[in-house]
Protein backbone atom coordinates (compact mmCIF):
# COMPACT_ATOMS: atom_id res chain seq x y z
CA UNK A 1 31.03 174.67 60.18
CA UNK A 2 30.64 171.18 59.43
CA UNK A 3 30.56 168.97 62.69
CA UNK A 4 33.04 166.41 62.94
CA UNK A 5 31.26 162.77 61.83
CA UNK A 6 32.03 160.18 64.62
CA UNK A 7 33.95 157.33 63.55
CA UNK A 8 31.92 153.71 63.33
CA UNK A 9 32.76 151.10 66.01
CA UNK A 10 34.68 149.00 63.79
CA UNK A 11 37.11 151.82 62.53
CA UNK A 12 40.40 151.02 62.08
CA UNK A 13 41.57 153.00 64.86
CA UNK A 14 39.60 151.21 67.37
CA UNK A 15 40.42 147.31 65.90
CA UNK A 16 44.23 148.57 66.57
CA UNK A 17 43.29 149.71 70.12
CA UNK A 18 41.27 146.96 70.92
CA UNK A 19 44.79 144.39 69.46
CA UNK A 20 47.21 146.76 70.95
CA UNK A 21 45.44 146.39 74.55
CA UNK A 22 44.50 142.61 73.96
CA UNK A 23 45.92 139.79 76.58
CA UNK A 24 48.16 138.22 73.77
CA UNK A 25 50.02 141.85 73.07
CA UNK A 26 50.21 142.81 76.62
CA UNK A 27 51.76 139.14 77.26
CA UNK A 28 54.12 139.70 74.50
CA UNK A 29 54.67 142.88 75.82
CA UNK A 30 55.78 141.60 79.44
CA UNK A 31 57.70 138.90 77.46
CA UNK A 32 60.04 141.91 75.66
CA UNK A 33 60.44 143.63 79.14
CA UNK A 34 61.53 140.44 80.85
CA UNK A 35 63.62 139.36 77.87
CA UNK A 36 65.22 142.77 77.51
CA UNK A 37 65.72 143.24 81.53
CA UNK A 38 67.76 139.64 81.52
CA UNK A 39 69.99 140.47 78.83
CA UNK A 40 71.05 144.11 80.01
CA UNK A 41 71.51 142.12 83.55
CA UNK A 42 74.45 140.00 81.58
CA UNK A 43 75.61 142.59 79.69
CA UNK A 44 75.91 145.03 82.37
CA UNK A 45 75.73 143.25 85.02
CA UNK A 46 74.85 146.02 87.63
CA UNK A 47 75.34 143.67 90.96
CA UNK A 48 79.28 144.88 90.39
CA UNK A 49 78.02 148.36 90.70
CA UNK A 50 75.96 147.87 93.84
CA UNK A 51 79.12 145.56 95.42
CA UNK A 52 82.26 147.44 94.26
CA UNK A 53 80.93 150.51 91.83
CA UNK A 54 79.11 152.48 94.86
CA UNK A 55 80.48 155.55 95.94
CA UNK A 56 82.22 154.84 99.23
CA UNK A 57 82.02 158.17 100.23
CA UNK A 58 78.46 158.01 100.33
CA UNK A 59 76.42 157.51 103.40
CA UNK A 60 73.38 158.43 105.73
CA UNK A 61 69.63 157.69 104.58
CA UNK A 62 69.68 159.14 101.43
CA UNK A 63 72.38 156.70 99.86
CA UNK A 64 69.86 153.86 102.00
CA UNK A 65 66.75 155.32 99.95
CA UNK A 66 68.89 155.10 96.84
CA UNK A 67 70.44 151.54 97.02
CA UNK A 68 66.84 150.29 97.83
CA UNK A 69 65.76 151.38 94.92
CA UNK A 70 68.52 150.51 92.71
CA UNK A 71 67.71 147.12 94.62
CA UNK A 72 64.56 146.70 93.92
CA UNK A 73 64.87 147.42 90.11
CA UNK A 74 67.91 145.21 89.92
CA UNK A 75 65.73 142.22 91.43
CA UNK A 76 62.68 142.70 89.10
CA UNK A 77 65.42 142.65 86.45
CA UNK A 78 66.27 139.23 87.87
CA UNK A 79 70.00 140.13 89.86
CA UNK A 80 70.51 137.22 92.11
CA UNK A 81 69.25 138.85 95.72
CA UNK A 82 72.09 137.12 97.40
CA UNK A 83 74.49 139.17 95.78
CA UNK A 84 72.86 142.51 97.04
CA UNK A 85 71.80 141.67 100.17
CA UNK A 86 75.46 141.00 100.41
CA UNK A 87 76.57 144.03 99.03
CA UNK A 88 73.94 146.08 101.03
CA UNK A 89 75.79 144.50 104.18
CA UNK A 90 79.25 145.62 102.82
CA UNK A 91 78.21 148.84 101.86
CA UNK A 92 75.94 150.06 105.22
CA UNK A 93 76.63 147.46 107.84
CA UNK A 94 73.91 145.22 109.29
CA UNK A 95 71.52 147.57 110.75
CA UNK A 96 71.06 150.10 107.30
CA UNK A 97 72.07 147.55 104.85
CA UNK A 98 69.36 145.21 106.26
CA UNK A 99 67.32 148.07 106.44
CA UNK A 100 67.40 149.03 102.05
CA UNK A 101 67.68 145.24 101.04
CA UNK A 102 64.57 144.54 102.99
CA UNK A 103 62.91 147.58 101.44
CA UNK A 104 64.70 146.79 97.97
CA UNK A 105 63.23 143.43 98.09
CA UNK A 106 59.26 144.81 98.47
CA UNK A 107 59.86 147.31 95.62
CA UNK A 108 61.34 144.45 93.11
CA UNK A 109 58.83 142.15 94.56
CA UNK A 110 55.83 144.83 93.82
CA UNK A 111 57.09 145.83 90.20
CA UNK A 112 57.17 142.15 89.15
CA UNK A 113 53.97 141.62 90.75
CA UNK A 114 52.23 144.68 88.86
CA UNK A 115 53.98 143.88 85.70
CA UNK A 116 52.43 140.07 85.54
CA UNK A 117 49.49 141.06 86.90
CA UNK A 118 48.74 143.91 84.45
CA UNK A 119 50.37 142.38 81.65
CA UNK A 120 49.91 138.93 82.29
CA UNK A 121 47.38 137.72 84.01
CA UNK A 122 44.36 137.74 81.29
CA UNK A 123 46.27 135.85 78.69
CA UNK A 124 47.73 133.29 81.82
CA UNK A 125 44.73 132.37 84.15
CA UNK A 126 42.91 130.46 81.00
CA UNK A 127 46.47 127.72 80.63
CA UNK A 128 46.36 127.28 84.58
CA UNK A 129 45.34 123.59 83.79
CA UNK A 130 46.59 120.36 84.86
CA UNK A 131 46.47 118.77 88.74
CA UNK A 132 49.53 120.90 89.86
CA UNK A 133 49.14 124.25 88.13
CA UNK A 134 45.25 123.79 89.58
CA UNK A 135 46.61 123.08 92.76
CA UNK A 136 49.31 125.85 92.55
CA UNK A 137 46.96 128.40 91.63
CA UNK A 138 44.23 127.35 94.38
CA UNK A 139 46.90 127.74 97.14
CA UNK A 140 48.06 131.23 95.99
CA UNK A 141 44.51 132.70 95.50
CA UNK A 142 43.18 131.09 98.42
CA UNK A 143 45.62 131.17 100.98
CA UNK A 144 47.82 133.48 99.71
CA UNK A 145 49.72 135.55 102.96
CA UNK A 146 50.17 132.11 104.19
CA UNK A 147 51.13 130.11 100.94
CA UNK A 148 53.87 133.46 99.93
CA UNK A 149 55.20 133.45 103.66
CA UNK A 150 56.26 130.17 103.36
CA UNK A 151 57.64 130.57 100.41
CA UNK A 152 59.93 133.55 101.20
CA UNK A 153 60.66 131.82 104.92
CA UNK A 154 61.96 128.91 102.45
CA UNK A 155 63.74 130.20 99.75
CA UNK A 156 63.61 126.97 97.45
CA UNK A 157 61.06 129.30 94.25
CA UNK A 158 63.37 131.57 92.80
CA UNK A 159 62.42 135.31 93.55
CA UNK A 160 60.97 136.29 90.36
CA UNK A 161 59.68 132.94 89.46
CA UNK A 162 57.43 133.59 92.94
CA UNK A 163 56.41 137.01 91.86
CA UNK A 164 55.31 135.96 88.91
CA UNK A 165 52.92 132.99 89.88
CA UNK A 166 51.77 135.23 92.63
CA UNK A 167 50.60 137.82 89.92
CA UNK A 168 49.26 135.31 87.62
CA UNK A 169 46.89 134.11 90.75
CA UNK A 170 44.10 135.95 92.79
CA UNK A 171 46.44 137.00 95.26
CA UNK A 172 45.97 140.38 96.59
CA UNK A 173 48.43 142.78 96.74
CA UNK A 174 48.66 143.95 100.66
CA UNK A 175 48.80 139.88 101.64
CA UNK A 176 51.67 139.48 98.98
CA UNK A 177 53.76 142.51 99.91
CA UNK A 178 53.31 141.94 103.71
CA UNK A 179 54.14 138.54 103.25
CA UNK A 180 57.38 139.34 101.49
CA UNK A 181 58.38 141.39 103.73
CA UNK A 182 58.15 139.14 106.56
CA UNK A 183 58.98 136.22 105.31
CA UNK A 184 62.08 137.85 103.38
CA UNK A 185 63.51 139.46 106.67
CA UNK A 186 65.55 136.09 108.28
CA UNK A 187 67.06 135.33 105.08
CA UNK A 188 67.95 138.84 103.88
CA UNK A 189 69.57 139.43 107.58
CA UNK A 190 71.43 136.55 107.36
CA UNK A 191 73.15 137.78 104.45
CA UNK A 192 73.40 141.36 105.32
CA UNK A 193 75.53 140.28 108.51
CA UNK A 194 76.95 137.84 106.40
CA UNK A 195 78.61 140.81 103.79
CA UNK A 196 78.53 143.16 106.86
CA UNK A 197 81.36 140.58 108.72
CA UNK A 198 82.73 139.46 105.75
CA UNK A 199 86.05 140.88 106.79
CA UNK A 200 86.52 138.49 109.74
CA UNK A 201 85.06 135.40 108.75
CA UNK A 202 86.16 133.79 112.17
CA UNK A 203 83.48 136.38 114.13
CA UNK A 204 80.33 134.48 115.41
CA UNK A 205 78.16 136.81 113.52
CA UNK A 206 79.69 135.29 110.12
CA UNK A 207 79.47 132.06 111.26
CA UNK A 208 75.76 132.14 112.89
CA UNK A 209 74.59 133.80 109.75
CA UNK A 210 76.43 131.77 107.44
CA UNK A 211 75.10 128.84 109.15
CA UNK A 212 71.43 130.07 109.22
CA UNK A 213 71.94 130.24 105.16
CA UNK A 214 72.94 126.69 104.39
CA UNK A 215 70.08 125.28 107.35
CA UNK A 216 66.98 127.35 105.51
CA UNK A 217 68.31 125.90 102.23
CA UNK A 218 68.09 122.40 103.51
CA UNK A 219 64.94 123.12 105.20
CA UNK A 220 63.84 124.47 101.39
CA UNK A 221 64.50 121.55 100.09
CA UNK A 222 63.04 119.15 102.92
CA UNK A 223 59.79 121.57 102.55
CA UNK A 224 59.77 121.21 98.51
CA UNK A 225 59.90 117.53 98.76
CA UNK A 226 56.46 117.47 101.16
CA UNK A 227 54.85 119.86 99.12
CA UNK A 228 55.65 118.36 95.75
CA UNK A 229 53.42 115.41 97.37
CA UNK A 230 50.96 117.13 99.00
CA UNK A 231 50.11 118.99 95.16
CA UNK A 232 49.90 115.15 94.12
CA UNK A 233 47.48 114.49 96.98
CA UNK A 234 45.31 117.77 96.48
CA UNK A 235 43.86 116.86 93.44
CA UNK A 236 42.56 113.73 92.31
CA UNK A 237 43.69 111.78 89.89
CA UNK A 238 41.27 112.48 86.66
CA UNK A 239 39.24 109.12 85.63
CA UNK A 240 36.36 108.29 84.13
CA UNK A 241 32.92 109.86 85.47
CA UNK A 242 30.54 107.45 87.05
CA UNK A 243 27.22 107.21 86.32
CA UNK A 244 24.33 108.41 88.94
CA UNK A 245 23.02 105.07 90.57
CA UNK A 246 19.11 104.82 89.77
CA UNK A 247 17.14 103.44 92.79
């Protein structure tokens, strides 16, 4: 028998591999996944199912284990957190329901992150240009546990907008899942208690958590206005290149 001849380097099969695997396909890839994920979120909208849908006779640590996962899907598919951690509250009470939002969050925070950084980040890192976007970008890789803390303690960056930049970035993943987890746990609690006594809104549970949610937002915003100028300090404003002084 004849053996087999070995295709050339530039076959036809390998340019496709090579353009099926390149940054600009894997971007539009992670484009159609994000695109498709929003619009089944508004068609569908699965929060209802998670707030009113779920099975009320369902209980213990496996219906915990599911809802944290349907969480975390549902917020990689970009479903407003709010409205689950409140449901989680409703559904399991403050202790449990804190207990699969928190883990919810990770997961959705984790798939987004692997999504933009696997699909993403080649075709991204070579725009990250301009004094903010430089600035950004420095923070994140350098500092990240620090720089996502902050950013979950405050929640003025959307959730997925976050995930996203974080992935783009050097970030690591251990610093940005341990960051989101700690700096996601005040503001998920609050809410959890929050759905968990929303049946007596007079309780001081409702109103301490309630009250904890509108003070981080205004500390989100007081925190986005000092950071929007320290970016503008961090980098210097571009201008003309001197010439070296001959003595």
């Amino acid at each position: 028998m004849l053996a087999p001849v070995p295709r050339p380097p530039g076959s036809l099969a390998v340019r496709c591999s090579r353009a099926l695997l390149s940054p600009r396909s894997r971007l539009s890839l992670l484009a159609l996944l994000l695109l498709s994920a929003g619009t089944l979120v508004v068609l569908y909208e699965p929060q209802r199912m998670l707030s009113s849908g779920w099975p009320s006779q369902s209980g213990g640590a496996g219906a915990v284990l599911l809802f944290g996962l349907a969480y975390g899907v549902c917020a990689a598919a970009f479903v407003p957190r709010p409205v689950l951690n409140l449901a989680a509250g409703a559904l399991f009470g403050s202790a449990a329901g804190l207990t699969g939002a928190l883990a919810g969050t990770v997961l959705g925070a984790g798939i987004a992150f692997t999504l933009g950084r696997v699909l993403g980040q080649d075709a991204l890192r070579p725009l990250v240009r301009g004094r903010w976007l430089t600035a950004a970008d420095g923070q994140l890789s350098r500092h990240g546990f620090r720089s996502m803390l902050a950013i979950r303690l405050f929640p003025g960056v959307p959730f997925a907008a976050a995930n996203y930049c974080a992935a783009v970035s050097r970030m690591r993943y251990v610093p940005f899942l341990l960051a989101t987890a700690l700096g996601s746990l005040p503001n998920t609690a609050a809410y959890v208690v929050a759905g968990a006594q929303a049946g007596s809104p007079g309780s001081p549970a409702f109103l301490f958590s309630t009250g904890f949610i509108v003070l981080s937002g205004l500390g989100a915003a007081v925190v986005a206005w000092r950071k929007r100028h320290g970016l503008r300090a961090a980098v210097p404003a571009p201008g003309p290149e001197r010439e070296p002084v001959l003595k």
